[in-house]
N, C-alpha and C. Protein backbone atom coordinates (compact mmCIF):
# COMPACT_ATOMS: atom_id res chain seq x y z
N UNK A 1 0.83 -1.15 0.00
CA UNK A 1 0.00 0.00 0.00
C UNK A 1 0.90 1.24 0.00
N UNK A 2 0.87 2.66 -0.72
CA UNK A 2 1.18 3.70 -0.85
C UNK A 2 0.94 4.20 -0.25
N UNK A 3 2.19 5.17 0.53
CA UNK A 3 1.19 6.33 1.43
C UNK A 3 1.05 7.83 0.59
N UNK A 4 -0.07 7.71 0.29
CA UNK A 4 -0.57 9.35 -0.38
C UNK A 4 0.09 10.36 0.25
N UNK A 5 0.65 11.33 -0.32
CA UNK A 5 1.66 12.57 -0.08
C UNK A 5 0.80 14.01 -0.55
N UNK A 6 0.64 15.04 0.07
CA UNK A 6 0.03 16.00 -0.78
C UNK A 6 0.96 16.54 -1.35
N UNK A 7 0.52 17.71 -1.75
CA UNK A 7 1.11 18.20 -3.10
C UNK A 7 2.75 18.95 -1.93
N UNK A 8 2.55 19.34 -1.15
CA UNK A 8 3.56 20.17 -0.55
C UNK A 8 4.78 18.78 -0.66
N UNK A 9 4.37 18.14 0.26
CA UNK A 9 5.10 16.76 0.54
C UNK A 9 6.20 16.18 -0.42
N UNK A 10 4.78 16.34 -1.69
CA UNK A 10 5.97 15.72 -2.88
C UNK A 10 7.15 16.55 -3.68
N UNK A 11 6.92 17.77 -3.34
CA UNK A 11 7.43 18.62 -3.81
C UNK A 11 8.72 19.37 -2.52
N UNK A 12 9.06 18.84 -1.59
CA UNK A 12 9.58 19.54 -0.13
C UNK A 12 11.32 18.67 -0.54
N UNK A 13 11.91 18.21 -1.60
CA UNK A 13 13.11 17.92 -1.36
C UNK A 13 13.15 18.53 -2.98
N UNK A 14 12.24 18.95 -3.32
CA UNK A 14 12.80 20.23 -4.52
C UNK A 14 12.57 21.66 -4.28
N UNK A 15 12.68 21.78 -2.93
CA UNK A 15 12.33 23.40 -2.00
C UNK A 15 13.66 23.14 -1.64
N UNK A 16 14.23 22.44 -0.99
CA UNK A 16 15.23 22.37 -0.25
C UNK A 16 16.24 22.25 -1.20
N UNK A 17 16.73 21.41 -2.27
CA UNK A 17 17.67 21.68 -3.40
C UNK A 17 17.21 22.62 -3.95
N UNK A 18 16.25 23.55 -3.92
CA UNK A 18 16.37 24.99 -4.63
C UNK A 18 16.81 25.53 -3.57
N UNK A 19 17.01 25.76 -2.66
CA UNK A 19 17.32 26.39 -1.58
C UNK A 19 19.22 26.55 -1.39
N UNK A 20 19.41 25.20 -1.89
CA UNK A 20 20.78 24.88 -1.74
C UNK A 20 21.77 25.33 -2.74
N UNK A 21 20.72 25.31 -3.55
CA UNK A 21 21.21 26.08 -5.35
C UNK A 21 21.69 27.27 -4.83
N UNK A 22 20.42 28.45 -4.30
CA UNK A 22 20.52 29.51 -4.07
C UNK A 22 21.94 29.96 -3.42
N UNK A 23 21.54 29.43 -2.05
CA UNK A 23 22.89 29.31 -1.18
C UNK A 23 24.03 29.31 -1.93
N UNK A 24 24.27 28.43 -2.51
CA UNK A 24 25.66 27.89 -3.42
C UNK A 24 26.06 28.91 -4.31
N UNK A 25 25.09 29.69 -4.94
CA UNK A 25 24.99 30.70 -6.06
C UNK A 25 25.81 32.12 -5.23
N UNK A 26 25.10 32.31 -3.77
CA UNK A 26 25.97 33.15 -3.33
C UNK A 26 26.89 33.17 -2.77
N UNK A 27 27.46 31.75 -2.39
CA UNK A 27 28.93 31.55 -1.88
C UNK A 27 29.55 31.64 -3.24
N UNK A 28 29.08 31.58 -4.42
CA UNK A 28 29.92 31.36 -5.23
C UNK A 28 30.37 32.54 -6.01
N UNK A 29 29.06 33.84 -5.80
CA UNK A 29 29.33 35.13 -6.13
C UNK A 29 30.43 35.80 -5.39
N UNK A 30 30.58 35.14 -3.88
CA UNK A 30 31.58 35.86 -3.45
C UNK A 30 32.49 35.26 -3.60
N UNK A 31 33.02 33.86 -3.75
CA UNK A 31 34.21 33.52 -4.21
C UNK A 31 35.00 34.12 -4.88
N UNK A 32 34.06 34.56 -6.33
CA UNK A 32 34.26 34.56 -7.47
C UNK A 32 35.07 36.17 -7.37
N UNK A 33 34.17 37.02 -6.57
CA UNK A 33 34.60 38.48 -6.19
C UNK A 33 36.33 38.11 -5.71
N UNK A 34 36.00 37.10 -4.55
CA UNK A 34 37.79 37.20 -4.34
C UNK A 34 38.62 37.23 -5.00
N UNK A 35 38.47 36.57 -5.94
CA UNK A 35 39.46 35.77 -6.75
C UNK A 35 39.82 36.45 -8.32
N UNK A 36 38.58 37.23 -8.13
CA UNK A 36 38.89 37.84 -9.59
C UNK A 36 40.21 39.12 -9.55
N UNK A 37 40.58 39.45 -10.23
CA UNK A 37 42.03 40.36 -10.67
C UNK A 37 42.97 39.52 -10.41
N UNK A 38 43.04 37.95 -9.84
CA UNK A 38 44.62 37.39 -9.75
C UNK A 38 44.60 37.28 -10.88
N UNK A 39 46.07 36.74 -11.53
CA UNK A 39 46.30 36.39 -12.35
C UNK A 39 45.99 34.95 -12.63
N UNK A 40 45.79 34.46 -13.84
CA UNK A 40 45.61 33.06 -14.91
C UNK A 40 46.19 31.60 -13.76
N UNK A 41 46.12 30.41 -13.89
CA UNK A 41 47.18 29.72 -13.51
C UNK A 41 48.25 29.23 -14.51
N UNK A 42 47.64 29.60 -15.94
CA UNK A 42 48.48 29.77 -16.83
C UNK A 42 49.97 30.80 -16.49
N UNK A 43 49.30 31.45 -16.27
CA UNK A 43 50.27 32.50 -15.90
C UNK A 43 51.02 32.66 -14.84
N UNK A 44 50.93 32.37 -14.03
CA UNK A 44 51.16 31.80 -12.54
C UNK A 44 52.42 30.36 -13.11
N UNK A 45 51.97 29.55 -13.66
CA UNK A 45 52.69 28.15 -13.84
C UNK A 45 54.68 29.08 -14.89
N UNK A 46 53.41 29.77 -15.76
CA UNK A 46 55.31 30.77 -16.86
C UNK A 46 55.98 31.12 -15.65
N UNK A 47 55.01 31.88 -15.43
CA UNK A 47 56.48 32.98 -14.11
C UNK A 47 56.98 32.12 -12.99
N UNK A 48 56.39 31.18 -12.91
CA UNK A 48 57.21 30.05 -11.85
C UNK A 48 58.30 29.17 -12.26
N UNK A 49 57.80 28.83 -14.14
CA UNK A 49 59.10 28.54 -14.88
C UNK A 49 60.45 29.32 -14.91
N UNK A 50 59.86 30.37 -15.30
CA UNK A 50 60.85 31.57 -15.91
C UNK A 50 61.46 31.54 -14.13
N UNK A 51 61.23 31.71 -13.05
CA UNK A 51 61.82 32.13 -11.77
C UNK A 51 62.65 30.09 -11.64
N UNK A 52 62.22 29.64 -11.86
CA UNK A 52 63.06 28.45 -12.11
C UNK A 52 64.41 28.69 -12.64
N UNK A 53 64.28 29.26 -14.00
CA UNK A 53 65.19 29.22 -14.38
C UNK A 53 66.01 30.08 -14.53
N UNK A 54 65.95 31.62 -13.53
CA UNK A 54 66.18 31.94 -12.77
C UNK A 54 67.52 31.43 -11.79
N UNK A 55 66.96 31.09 -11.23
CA UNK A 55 67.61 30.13 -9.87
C UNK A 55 68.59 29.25 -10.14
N UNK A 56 68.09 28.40 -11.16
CA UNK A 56 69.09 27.55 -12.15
C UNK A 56 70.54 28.27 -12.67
N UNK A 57 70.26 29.53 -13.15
CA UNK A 57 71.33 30.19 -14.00
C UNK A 57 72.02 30.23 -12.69
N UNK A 58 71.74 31.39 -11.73
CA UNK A 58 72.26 32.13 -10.87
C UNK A 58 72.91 30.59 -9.90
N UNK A 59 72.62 29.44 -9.35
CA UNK A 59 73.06 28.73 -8.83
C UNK A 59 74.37 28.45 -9.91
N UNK A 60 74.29 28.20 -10.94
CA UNK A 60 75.35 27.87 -11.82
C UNK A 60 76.48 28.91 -11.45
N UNK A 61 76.01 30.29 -11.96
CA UNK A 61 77.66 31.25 -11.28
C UNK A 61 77.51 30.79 -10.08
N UNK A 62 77.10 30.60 -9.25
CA UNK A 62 77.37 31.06 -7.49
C UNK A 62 78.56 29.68 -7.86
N UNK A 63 78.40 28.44 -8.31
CA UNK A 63 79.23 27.37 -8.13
C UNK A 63 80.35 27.58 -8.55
N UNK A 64 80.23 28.58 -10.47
CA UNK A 64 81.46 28.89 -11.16
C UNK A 64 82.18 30.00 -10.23
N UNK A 65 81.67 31.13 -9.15
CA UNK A 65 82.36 31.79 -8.00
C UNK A 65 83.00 30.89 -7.16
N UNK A 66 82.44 30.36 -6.67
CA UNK A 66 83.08 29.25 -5.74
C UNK A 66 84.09 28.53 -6.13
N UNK A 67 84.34 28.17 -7.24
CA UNK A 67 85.33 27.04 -7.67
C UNK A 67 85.96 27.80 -8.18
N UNK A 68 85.91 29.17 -8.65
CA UNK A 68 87.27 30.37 -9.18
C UNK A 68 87.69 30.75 -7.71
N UNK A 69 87.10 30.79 -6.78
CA UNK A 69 87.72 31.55 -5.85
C UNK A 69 88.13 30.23 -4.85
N UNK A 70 88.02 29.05 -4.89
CA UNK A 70 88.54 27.65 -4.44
C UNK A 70 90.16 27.65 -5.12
N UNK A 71 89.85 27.87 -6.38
CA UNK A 71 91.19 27.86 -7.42
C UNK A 71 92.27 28.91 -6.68
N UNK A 72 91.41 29.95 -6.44
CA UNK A 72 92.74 31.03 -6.50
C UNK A 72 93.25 30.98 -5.06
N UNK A 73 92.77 30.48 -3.98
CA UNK A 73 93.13 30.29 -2.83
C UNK A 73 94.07 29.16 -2.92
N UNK A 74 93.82 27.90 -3.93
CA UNK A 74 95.18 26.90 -4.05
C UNK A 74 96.52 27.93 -4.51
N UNK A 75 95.90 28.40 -5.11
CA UNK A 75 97.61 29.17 -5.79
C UNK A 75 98.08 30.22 -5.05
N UNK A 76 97.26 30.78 -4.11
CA UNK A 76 97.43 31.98 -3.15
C UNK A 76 98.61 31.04 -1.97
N UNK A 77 97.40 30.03 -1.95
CA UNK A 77 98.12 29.04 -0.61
C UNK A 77 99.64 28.36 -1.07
N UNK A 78 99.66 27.88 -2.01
CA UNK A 78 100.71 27.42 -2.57
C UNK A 78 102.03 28.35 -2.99
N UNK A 79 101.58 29.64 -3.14
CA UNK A 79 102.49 31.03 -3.35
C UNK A 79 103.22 31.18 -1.84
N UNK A 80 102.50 31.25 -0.90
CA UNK A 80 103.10 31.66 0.20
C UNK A 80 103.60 30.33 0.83
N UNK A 81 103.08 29.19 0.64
CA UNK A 81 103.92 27.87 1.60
C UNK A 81 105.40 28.27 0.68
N UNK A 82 105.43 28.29 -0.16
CA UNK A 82 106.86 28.91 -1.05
C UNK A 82 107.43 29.93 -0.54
N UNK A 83 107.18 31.03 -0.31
CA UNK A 83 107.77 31.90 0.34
C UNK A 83 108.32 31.71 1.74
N UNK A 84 107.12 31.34 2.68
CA UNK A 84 107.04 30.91 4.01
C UNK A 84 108.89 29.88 3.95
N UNK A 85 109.04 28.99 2.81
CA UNK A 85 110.13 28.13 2.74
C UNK A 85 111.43 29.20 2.57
């Protein structure tokens, strides 16, 4: 046997998902407010490349500094144990 529903009844879990729509519509207006003027993630992903490689170059001299100025301290050091003799 069916239990007969009136008209409100059958219709009370499409009040409530309209309801939820609504809701959702304005969390999503304000999201949307936050977020708008950042930049792309397109764009976001380049300039994180480009700062990659960046970092990449500049680590490369810092090593080619290091190992010129490793060098010149052998021959600095080696100049004066000579003298020192």
């Amino acid at each position: 046997m069916e239990i007969q529903r009136s008209p409100s009844q059958r219709f009370e879990p499409a009040w409530h998902a309209l309801a939820e729509v609504t809701r959702l519509r304005s969390v999503l207006s304000t999201e949307e407010a936050t977020v708008s003027g950042l930049p792309s993630r397109a764009s976001l992903v380049s300039q994180a490349d480009r700062l990659q490689q960046e970092i990449n170059t500049l680590e490369e001299q810092r090593r080619a500094i290091k190992d010129t100025v490793r060098s010149k301290c052998r021959v600095l050091g080696a100049t004066l144990a000579k003298a020192v003799q």
